[in-house]
C-alpha atoms as a PDB file:
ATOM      1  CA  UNK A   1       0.000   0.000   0.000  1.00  0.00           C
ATOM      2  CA  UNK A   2       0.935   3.591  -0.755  1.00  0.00           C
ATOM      3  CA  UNK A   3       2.699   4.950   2.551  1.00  0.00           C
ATOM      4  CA  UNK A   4       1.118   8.477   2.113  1.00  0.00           C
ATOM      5  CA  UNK A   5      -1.890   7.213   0.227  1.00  0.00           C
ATOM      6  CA  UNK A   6      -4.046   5.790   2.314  1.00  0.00           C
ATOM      7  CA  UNK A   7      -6.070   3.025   0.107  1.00  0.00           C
ATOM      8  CA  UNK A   8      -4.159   3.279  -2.979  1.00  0.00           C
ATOM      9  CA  UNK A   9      -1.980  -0.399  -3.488  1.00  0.00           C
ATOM     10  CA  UNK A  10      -0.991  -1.313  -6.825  1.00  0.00           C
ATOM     11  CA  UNK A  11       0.327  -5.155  -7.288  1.00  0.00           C
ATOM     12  CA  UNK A  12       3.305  -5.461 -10.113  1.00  0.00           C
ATOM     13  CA  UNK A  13       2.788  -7.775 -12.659  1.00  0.00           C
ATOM     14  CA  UNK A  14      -0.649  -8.721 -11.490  1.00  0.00           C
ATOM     15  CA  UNK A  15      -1.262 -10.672 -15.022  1.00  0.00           C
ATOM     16  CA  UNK A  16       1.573 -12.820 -16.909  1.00  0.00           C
ATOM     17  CA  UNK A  17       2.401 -11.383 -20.563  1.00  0.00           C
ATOM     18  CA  UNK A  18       0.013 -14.366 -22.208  1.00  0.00           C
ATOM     19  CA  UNK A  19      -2.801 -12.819 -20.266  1.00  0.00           C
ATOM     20  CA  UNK A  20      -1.877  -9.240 -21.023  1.00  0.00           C
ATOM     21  CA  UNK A  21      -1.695 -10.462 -25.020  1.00  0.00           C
ATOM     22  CA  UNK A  22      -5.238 -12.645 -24.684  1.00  0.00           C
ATOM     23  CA  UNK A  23      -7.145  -9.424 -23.555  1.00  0.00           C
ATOM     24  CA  UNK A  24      -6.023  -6.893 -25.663  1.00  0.00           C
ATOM     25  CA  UNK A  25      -6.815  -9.556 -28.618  1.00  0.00           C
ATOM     26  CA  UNK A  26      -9.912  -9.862 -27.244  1.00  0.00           C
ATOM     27  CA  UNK A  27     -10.109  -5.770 -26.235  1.00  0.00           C
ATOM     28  CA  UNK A  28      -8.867  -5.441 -30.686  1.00  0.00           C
ATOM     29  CA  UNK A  29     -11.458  -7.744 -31.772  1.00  0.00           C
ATOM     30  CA  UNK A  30     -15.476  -7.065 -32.383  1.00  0.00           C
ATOM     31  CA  UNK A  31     -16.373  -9.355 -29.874  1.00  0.00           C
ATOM     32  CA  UNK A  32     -18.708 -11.682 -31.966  1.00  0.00           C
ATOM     33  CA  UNK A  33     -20.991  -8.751 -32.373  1.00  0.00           C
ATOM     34  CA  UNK A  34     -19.596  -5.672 -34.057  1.00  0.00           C
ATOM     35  CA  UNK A  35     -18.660  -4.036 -30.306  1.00  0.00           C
ATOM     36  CA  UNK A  36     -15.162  -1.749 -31.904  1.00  0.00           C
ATOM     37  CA  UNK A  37     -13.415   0.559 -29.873  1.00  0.00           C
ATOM     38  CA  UNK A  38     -15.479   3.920 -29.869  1.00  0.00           C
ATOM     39  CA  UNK A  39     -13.659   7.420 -29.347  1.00  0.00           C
ATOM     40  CA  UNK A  40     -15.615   9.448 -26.662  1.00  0.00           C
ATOM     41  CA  UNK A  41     -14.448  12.840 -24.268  1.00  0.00           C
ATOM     42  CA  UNK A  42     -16.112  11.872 -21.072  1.00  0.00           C
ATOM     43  CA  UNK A  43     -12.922  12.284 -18.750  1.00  0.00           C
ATOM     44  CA  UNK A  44     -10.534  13.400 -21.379  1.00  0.00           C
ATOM     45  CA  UNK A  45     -10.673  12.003 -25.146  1.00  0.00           C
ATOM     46  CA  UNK A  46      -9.675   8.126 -25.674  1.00  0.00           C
ATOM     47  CA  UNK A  47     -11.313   5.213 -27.075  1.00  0.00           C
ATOM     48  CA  UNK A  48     -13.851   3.055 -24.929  1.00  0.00           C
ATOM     49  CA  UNK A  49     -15.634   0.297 -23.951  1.00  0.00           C
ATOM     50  CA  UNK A  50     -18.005  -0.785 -21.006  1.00  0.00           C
ATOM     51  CA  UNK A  51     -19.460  -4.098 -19.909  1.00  0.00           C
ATOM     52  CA  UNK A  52     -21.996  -4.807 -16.954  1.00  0.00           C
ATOM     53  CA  UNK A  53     -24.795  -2.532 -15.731  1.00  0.00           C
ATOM     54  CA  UNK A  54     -25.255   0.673 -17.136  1.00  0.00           C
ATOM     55  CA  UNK A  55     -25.282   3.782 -14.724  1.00  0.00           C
ATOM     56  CA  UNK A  56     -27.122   7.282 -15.316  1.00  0.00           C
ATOM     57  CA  UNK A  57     -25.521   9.625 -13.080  1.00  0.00           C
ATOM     58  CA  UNK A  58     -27.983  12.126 -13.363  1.00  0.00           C
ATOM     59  CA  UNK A  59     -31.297   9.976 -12.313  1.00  0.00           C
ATOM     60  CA  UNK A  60     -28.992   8.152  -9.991  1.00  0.00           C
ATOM     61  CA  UNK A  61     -30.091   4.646 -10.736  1.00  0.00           C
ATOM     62  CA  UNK A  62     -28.090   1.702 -12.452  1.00  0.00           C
ATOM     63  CA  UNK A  63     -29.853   0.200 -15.301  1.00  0.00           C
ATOM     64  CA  UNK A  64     -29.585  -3.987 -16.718  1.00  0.00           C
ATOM     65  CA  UNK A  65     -26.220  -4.679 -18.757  1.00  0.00           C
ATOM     66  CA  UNK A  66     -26.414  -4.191 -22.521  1.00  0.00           C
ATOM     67  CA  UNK A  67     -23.473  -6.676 -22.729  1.00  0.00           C
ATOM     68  CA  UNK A  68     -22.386  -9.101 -20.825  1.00  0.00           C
ATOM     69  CA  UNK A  69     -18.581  -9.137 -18.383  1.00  0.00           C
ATOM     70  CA  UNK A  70     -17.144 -11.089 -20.925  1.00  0.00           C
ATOM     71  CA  UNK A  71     -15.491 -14.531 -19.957  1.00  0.00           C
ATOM     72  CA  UNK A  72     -12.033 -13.439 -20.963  1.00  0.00           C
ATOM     73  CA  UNK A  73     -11.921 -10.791 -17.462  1.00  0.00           C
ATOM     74  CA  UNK A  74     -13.813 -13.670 -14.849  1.00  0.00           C
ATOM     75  CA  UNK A  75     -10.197 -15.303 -14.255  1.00  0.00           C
ATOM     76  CA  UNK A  76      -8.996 -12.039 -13.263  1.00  0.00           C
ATOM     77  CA  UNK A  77     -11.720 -11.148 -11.304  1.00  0.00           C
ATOM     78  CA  UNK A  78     -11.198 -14.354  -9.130  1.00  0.00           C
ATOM     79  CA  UNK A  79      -7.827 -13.614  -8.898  1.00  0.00           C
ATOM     80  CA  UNK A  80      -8.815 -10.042  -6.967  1.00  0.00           C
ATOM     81  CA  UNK A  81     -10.383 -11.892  -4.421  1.00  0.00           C
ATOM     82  CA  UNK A  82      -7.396 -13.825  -3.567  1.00  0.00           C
ATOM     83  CA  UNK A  83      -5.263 -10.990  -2.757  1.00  0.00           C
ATOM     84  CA  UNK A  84      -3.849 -11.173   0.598  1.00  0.00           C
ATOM     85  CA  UNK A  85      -2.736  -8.454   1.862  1.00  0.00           C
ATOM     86  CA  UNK A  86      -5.855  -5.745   0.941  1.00  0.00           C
ATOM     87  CA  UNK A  87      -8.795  -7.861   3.269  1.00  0.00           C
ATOM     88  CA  UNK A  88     -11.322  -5.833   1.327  1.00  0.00           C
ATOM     89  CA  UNK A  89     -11.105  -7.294  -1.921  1.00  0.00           C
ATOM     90  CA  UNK A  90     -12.608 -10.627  -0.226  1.00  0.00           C
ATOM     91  CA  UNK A  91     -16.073  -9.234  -0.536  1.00  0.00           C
ATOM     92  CA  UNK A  92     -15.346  -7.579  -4.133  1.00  0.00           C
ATOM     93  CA  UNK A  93     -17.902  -8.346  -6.858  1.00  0.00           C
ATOM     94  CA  UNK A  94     -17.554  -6.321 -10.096  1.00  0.00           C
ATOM     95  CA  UNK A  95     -20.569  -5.859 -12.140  1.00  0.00           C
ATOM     96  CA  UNK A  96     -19.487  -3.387 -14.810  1.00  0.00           C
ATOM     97  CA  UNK A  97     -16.468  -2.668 -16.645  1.00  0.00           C
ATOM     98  CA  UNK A  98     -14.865  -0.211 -18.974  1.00  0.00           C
ATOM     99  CA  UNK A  99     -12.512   0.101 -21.367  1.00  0.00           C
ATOM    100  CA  UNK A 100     -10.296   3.131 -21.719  1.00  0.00           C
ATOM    101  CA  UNK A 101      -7.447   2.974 -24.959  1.00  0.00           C
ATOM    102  CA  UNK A 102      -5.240   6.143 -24.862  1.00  0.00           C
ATOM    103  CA  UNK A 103      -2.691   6.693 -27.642  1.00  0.00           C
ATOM    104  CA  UNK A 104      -0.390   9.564 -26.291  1.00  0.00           C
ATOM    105  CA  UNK A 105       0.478  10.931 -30.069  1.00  0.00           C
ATOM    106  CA  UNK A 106      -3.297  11.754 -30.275  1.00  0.00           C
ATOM    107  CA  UNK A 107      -3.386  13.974 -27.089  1.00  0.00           C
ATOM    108  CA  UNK A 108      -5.102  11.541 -24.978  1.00  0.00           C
ATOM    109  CA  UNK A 109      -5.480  11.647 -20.996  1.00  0.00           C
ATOM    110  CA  UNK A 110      -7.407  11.176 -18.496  1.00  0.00           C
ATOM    111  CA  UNK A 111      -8.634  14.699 -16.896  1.00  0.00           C
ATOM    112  CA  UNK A 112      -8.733  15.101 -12.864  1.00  0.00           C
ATOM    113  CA  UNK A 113     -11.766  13.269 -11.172  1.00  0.00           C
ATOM    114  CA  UNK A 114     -13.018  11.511  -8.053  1.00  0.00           C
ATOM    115  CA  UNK A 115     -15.322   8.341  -9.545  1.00  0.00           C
ATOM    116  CA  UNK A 116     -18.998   8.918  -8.467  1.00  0.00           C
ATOM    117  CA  UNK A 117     -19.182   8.437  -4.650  1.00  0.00           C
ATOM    118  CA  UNK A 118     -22.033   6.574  -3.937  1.00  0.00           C
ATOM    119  CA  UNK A 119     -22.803   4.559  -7.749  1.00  0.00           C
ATOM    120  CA  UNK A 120     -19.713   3.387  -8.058  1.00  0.00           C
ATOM    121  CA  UNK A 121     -18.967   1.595  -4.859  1.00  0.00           C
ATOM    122  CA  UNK A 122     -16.443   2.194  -2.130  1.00  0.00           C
ATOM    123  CA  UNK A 123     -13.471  -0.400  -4.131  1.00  0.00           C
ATOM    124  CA  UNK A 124     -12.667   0.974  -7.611  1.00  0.00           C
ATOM    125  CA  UNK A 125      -9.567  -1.983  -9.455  1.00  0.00           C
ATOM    126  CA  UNK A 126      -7.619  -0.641 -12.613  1.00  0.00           C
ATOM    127  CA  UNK A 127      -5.858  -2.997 -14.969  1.00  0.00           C
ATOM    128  CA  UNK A 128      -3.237  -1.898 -16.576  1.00  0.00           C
ATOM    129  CA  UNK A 129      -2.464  -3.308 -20.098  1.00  0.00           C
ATOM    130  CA  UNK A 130      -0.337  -2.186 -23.307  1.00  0.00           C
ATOM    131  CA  UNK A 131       2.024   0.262 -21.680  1.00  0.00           C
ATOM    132  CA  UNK A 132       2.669   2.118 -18.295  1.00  0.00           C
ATOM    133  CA  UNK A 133       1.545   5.276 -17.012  1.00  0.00           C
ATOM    134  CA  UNK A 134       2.039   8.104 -13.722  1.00  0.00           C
ATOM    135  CA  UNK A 135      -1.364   9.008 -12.243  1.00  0.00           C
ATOM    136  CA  UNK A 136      -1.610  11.813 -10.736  1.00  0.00           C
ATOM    137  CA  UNK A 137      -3.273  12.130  -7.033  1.00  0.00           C
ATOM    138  CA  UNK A 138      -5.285  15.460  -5.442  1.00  0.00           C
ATOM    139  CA  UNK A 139      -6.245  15.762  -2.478  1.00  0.00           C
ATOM    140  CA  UNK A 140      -9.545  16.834  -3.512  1.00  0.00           C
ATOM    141  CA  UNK A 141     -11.154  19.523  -0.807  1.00  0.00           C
ATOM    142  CA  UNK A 142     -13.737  21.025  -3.163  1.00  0.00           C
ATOM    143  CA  UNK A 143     -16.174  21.000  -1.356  1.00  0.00           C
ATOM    144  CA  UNK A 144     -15.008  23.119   0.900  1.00  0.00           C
ATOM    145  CA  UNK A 145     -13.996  26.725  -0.901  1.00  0.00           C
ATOM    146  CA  UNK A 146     -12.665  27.979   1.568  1.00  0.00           C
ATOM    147  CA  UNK A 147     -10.030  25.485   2.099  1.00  0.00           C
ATOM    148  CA  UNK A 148      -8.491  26.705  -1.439  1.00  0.00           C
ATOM    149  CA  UNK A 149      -9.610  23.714  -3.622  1.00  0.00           C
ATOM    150  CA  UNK A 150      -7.160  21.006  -4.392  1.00  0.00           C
ATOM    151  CA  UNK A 151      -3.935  20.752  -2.647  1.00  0.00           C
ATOM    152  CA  UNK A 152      -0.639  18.630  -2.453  1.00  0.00           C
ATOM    153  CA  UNK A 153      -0.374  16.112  -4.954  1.00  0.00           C
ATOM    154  CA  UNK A 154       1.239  12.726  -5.401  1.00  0.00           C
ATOM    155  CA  UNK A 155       2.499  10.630  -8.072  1.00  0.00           C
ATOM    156  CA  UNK A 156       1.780   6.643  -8.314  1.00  0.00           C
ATOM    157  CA  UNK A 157       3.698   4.729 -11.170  1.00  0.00           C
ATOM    158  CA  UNK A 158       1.496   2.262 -12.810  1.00  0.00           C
ATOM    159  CA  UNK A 159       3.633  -0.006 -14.601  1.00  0.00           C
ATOM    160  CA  UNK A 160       1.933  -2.523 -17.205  1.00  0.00           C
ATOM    161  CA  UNK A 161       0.017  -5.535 -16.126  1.00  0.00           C
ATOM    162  CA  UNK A 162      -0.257  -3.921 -12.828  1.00  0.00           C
ATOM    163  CA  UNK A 163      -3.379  -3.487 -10.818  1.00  0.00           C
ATOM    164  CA  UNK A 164      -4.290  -0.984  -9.172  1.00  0.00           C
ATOM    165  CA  UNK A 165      -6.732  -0.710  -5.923  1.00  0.00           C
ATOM    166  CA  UNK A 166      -8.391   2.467  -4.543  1.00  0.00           C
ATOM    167  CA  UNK A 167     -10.350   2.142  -1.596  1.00  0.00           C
ATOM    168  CA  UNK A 168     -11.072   4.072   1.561  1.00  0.00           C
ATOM    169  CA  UNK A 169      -9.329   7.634   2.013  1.00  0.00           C
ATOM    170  CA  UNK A 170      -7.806   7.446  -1.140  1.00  0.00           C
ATOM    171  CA  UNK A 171     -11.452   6.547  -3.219  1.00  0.00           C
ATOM    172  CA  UNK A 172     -13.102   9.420  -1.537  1.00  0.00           C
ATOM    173  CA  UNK A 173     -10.882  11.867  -1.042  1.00  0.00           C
ATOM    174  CA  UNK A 174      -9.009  12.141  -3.648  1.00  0.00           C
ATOM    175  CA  UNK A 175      -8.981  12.929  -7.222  1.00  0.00           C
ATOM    176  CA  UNK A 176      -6.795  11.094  -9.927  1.00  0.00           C
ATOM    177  CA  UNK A 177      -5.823  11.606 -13.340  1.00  0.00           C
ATOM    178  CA  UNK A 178      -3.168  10.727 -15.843  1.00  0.00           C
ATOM    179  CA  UNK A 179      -2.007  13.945 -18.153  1.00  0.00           C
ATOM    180  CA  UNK A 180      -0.730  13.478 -21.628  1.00  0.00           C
ATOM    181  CA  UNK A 181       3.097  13.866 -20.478  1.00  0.00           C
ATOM    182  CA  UNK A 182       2.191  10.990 -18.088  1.00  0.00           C
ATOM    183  CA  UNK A 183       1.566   7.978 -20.554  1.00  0.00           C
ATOM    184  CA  UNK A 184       4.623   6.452 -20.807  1.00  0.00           C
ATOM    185  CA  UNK A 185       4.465   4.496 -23.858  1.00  0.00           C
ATOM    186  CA  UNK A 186       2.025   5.186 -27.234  1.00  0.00           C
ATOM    187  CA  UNK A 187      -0.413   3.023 -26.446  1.00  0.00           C
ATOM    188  CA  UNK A 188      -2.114   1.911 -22.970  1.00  0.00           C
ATOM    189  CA  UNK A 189      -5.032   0.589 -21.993  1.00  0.00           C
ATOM    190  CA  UNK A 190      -6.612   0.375 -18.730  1.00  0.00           C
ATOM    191  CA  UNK A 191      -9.881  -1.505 -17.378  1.00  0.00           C
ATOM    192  CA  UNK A 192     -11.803  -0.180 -14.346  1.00  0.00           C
ATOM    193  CA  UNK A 193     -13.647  -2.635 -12.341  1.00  0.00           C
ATOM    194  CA  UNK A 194     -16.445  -1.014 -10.210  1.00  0.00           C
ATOM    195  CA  UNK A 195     -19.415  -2.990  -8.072  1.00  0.00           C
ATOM    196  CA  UNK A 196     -22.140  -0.408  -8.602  1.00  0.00           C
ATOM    197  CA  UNK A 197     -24.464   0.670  -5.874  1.00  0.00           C
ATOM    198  CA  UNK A 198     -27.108   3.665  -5.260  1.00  0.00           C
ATOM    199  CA  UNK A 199     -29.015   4.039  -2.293  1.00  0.00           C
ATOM    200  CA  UNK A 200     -31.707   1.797  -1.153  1.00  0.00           C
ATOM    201  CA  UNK A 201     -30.681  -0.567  -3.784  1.00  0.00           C
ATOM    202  CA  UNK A 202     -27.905  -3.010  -4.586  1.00  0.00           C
ATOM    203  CA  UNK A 203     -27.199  -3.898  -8.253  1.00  0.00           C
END
């Protein structure tokens, strides 16, 4: 775990380089049903896809999955659960997924945010795949104006076929990004693992 971050643990070489190679083939692919990589801006431009239940952050609800986790992520998924040393990811069950590909000659990033704090669960896991990256950490005290906004900040390396874990302080207090100067390689893609929630109900 990150000695000034409380929450944040990444685990090195998390998947072997087989693995990393079967999901990006998968990732390249159509999936059986014409599902390409589609360029969007939410966060900062990249290309994307999501798996799992849908979420509307405006009504506040999560909705039923338009496609299915596919089979090629469930080994790693089991393999979470099994990590020793971070108890929490014992009771962690994923139901949606995305997809983020950033190509750093195209301008890509990911632009400062905390991930919604009540849909998205209180365990957030991010695979890294395809290169490495430096994300960027806020201590994020916007809600209070008067504070002065964000303050200190820390760098995490994320190297490739890491995973990384936010939970606790980290998750909710903090928000994360990954400028352009901050992909280290062309190419790297990252899937986020979330168990949605919203209140009153458990999806």
């Amino acid at each position: 775990m990150h000695p000034q971050l409380p929450g944040q643990g990444t685990v090195e070489s998390f998947i072997s380089e087989e693995e990393e190679a079967s999901i990006l083939e998968y990732l390249d692919g159509d999936e059986g049903h014409s599902y390409s990589w589609r360029h969007g801006f939410f966060n900062g431009p990249a290309y994307r896809k999501t798996w799992g239940v849908t979420t509307d952050l405006k009504t506040r609800k999560c909705g039923e999955p338009q496609r299915s986790m596919p089979e090629v992520l469930f080994p790693i998924i089991r393999r979470m659960r099994r990590i020793r040393n971070i108890p929490c990811m014992k009771t962690f069950r994923p139901n949606e997924a995305n997809a983020i590909d950033y190509r750093r000659s195209q301008g890509h990033y990911l632009g400062n945010h905390c991930d919604d704090r009540q849909l998205s669960g209180p365990i957030l896991c991010n695979l890294c795949l395809g290169g490495s990256a430096v994300m960027i950490y806020t201590k994020d005290v916007a809600g209070n104006k008067r504070a002065g906004g964000l303050q200190k900040q820390y760098e995490v390396p994320l190297p490739r076929r890491a995973l990384q874990i936010q939970s606790g302080t980290v998750r909710y207090d903090y928000q994360h990004g990954i400028p352009n100067r901050c992909l280290l390689d062309d190419r790297r893609v990252s899937i986020t693992f979330r168990q949605n929630i919203y209140p009153g109900h458990n999806c």
